[in-house]
PDB file of N, CA and C in Angstrom:
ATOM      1  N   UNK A   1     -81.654-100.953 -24.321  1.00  0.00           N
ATOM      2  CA  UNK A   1     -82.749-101.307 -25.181  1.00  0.00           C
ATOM      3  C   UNK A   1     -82.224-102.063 -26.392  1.00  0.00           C
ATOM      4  N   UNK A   2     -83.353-102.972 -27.348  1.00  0.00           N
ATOM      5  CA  UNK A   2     -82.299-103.588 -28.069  1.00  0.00           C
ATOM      6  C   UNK A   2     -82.727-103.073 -29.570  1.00  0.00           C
ATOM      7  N   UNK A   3     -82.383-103.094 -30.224  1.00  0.00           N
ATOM      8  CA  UNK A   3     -82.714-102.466 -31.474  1.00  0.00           C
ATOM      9  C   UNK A   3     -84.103-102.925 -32.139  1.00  0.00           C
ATOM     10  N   UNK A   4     -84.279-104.110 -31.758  1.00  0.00           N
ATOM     11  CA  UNK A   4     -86.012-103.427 -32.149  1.00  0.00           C
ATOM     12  C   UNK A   4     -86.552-102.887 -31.354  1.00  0.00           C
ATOM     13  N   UNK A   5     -86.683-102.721 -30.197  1.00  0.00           N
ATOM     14  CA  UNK A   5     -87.482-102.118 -29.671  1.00  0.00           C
ATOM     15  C   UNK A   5     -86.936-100.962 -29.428  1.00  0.00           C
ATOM     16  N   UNK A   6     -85.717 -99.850 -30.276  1.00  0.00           N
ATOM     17  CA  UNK A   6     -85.536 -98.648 -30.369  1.00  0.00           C
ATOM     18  C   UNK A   6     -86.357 -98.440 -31.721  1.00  0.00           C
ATOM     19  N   UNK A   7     -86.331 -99.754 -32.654  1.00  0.00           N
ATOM     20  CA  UNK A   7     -86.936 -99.258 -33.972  1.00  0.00           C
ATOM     21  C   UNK A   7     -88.389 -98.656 -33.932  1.00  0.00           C
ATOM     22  N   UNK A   8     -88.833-100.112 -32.871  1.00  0.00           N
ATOM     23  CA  UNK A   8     -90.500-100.205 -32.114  1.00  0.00           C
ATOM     24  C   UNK A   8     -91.142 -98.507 -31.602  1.00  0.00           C
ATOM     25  N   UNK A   9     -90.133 -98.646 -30.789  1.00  0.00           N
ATOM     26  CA  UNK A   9     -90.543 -97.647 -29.938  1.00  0.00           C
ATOM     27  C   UNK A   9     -90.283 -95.891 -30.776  1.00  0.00           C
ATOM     28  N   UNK A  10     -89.216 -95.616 -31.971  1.00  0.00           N
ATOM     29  CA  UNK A  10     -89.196 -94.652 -33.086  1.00  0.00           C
ATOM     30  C   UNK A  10     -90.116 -94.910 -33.672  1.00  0.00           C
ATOM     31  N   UNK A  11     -90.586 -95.593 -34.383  1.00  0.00           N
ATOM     32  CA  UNK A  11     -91.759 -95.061 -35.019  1.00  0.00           C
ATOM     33  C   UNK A  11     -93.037 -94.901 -34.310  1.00  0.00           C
ATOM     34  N   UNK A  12     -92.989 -95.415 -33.179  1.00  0.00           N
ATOM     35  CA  UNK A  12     -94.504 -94.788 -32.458  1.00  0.00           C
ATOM     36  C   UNK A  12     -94.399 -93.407 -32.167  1.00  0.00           C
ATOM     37  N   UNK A  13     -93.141 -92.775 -31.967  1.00  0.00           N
ATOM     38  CA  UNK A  13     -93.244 -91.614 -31.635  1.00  0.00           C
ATOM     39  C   UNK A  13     -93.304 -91.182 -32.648  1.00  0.00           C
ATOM     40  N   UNK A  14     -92.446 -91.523 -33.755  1.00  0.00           N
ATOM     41  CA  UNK A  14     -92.742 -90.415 -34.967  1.00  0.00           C
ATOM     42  C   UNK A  14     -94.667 -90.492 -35.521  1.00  0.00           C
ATOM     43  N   UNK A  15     -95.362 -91.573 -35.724  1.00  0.00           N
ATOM     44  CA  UNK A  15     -96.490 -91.311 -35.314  1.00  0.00           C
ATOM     45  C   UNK A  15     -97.211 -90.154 -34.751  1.00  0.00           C
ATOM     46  N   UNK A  16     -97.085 -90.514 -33.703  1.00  0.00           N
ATOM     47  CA  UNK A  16     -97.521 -89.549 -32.139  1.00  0.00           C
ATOM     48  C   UNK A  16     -97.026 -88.344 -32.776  1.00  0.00           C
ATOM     49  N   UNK A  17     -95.923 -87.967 -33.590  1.00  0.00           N
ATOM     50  CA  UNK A  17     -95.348 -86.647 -33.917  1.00  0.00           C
ATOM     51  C   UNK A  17     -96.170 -86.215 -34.819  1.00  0.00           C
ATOM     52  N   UNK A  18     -96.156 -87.022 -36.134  1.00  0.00           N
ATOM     53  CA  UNK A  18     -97.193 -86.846 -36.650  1.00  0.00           C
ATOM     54  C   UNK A  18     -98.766 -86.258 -36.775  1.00  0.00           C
ATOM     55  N   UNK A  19     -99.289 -86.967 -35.661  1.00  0.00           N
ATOM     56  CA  UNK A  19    -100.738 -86.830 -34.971  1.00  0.00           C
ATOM     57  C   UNK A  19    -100.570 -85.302 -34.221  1.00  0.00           C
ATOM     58  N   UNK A  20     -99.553 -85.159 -33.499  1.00  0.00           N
ATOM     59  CA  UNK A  20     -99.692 -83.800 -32.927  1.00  0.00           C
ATOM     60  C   UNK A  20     -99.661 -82.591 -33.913  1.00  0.00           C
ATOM     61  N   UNK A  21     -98.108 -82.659 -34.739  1.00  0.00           N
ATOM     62  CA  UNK A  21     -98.419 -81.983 -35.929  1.00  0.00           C
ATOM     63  C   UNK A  21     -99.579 -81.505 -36.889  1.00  0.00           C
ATOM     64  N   UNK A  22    -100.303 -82.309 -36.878  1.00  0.00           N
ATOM     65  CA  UNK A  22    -101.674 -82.326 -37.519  1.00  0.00           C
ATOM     66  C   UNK A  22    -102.640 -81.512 -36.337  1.00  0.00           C
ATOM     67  N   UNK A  23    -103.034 -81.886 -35.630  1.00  0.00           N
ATOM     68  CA  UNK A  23    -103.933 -81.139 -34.422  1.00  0.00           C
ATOM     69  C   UNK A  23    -103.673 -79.939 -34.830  1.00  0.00           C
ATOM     70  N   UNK A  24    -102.084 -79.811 -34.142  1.00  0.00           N
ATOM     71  CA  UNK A  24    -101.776 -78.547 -33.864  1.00  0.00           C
ATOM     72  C   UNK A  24    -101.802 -77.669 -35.253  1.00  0.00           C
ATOM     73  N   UNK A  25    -101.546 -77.934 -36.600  1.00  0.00           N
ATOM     74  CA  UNK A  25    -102.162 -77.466 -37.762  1.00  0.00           C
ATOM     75  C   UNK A  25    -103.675 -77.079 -37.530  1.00  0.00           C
ATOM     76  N   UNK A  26    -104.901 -77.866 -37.417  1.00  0.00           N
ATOM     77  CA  UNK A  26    -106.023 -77.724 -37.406  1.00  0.00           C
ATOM     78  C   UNK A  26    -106.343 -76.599 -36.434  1.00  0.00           C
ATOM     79  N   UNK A  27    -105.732 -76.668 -35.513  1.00  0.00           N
ATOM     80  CA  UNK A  27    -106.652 -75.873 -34.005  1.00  0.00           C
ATOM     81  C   UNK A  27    -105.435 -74.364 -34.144  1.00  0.00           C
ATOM     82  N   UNK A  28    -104.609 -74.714 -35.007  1.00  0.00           N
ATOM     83  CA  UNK A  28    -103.813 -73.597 -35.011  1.00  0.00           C
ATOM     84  C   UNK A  28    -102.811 -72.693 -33.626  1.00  0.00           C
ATOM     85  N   UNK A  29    -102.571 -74.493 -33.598  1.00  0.00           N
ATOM     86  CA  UNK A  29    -101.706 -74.578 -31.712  1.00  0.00           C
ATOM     87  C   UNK A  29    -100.474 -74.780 -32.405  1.00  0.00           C
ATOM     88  N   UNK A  30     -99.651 -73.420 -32.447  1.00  0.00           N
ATOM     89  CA  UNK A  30     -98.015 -73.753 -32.650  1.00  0.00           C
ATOM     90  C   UNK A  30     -97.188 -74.475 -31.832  1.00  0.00           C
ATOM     91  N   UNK A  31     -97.504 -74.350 -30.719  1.00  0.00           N
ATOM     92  CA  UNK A  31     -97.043 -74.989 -29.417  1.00  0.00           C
ATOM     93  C   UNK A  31     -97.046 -76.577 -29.739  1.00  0.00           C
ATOM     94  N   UNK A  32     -98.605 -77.051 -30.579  1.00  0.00           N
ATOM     95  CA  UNK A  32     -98.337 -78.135 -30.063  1.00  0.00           C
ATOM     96  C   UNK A  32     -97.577 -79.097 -31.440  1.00  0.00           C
ATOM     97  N   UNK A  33     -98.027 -78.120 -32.563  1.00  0.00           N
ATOM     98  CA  UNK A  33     -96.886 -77.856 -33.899  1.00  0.00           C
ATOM     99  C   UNK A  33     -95.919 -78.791 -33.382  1.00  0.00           C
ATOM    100  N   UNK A  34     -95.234 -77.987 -32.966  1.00  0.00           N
ATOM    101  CA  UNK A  34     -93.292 -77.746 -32.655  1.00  0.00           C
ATOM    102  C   UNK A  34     -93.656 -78.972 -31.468  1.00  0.00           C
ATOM    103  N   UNK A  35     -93.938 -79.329 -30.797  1.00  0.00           N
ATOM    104  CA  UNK A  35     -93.813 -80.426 -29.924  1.00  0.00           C
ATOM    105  C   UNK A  35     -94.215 -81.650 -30.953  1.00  0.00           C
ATOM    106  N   UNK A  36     -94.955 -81.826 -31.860  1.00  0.00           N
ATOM    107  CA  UNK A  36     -95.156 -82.571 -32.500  1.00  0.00           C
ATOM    108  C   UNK A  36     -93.886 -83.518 -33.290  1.00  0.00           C
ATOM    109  N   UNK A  37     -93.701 -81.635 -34.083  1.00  0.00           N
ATOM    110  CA  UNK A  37     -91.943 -82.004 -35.061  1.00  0.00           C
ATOM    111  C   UNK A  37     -91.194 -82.615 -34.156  1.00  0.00           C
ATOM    112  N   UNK A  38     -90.878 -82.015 -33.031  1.00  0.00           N
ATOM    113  CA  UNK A  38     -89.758 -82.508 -31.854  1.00  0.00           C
ATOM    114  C   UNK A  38     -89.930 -84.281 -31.628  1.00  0.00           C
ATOM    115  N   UNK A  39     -91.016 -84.579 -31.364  1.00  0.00           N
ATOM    116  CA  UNK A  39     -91.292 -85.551 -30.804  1.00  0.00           C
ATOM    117  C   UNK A  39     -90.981 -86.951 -32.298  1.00  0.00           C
ATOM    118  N   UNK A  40     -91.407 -86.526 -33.678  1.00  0.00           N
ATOM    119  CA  UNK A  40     -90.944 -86.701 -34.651  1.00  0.00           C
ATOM    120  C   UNK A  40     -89.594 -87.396 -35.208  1.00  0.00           C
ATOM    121  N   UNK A  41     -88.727 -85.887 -34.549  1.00  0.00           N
ATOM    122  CA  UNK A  41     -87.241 -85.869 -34.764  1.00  0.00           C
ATOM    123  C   UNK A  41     -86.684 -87.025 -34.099  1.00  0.00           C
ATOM    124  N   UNK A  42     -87.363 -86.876 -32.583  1.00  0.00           N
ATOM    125  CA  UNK A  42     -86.674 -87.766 -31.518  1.00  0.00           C
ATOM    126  C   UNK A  42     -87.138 -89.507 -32.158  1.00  0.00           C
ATOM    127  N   UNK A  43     -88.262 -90.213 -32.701  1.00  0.00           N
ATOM    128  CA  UNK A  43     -88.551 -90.984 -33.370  1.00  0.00           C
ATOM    129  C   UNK A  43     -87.486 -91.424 -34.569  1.00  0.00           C
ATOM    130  N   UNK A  44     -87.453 -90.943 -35.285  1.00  0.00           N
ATOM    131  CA  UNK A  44     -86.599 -90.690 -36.566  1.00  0.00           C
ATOM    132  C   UNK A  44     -85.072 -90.964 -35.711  1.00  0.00           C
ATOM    133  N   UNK A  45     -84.634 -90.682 -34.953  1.00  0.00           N
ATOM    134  CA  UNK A  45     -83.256 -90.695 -33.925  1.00  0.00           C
ATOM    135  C   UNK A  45     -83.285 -92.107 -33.078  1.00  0.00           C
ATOM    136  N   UNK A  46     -84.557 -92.905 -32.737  1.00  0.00           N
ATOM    137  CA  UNK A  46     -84.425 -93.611 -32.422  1.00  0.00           C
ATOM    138  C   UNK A  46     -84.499 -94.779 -33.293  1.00  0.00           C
ATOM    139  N   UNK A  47     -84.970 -94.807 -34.197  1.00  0.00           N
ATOM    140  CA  UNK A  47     -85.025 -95.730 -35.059  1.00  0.00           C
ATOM    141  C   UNK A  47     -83.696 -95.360 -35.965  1.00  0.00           C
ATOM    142  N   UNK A  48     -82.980 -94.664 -36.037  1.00  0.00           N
ATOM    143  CA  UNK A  48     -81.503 -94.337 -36.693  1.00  0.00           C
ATOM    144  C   UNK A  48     -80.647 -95.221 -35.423  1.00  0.00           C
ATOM    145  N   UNK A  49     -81.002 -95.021 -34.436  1.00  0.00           N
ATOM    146  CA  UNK A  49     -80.046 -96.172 -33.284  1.00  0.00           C
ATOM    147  C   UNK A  49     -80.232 -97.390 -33.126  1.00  0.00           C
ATOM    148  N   UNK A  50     -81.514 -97.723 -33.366  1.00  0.00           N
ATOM    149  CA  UNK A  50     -81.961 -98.874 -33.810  1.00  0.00           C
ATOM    150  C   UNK A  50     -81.541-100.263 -34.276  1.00  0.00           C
ATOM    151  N   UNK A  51     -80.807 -98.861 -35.838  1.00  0.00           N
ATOM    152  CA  UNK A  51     -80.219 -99.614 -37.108  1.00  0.00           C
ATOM    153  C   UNK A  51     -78.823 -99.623 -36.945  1.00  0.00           C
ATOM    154  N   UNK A  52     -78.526 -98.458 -36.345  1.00  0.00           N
ATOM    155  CA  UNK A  52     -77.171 -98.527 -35.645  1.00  0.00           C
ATOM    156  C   UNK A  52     -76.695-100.075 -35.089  1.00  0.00           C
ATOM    157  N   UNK A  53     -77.559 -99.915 -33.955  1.00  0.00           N
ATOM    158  CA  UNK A  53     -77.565-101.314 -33.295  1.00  0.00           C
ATOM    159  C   UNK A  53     -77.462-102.944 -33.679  1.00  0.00           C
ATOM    160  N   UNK A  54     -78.641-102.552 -34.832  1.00  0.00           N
ATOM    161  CA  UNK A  54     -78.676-103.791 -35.621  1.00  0.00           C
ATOM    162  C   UNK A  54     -77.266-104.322 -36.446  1.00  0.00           C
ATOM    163  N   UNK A  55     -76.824-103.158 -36.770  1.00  0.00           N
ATOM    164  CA  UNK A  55     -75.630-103.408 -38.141  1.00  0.00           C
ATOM    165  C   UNK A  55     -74.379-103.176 -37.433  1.00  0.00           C
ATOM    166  N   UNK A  56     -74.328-102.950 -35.865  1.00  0.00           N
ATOM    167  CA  UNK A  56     -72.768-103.696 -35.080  1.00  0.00           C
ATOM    168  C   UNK A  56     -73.118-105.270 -34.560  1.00  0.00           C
ATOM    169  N   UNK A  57     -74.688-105.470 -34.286  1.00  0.00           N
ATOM    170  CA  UNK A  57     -74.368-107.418 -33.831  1.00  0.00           C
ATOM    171  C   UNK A  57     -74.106-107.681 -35.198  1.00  0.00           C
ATOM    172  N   UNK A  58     -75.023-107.381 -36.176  1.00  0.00           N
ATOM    173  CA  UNK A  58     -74.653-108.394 -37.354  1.00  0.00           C
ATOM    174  C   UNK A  58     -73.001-108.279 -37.573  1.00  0.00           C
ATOM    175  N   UNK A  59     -72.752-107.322 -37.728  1.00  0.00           N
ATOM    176  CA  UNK A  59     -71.063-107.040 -37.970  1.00  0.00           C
ATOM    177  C   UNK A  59     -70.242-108.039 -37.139  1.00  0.00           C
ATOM    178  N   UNK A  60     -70.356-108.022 -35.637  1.00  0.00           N
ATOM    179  CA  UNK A  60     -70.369-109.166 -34.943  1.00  0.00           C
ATOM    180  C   UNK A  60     -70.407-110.317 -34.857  1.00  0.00           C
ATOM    181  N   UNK A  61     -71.583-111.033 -35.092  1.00  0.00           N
ATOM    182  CA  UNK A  61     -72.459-112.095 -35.842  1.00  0.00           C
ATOM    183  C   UNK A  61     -70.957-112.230 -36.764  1.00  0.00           C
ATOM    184  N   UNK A  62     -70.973-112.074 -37.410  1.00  0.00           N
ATOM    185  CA  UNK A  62     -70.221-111.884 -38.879  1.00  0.00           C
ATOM    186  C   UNK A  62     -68.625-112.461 -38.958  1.00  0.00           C
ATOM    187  N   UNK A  63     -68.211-111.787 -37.844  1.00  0.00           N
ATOM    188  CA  UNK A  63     -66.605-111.941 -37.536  1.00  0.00           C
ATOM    189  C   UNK A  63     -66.989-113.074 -36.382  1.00  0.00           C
ATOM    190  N   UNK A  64     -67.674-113.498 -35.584  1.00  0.00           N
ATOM    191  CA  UNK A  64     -67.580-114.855 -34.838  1.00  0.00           C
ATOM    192  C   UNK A  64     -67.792-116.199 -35.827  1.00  0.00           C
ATOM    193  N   UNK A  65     -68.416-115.526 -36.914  1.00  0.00           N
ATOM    194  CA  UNK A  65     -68.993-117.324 -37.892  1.00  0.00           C
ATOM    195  C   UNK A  65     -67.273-117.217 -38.394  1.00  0.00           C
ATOM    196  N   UNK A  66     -66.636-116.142 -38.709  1.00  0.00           N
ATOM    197  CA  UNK A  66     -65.328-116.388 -39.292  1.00  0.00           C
ATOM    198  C   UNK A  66     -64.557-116.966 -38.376  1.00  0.00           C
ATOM    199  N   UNK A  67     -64.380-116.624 -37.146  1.00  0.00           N
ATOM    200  CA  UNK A  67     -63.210-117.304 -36.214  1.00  0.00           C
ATOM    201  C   UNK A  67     -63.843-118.542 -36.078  1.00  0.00           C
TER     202      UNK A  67
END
């Protein structure tokens, strides 16, 4: 995958984490709570690889304009 579309695709889930979090607050579904946070975390992790990603091409990028 390439780093935007790990960035793309992290924040929709953290979203989606979001949105469940909330439900599951209202209806007083722990279950769907904790799947929410999870789903969250995993967002937040993909968009951390993302940037990962981004800041070894540029690094890359970087040392080819030098040679």
């Amino acid at each position: 995958m390439s780093s935007t579309t790990d960035k793309i695709k992290g924040a929709a889930n953290e979203v989606a984490g979001n949105v469940k979090q909330s439900v599951g607050k209202v209806t007083g579904n722990e279950k769907l709570q904790a799947e929410g946070k999870a789903q969250e975390v995993e967002g937040q992790t993909q968009r951390a690889v993302g940037g990962a990603k981004q800041g070894v091409k540029d690094a890359a990028d970087a040392v080819k304009r030098k040679l």
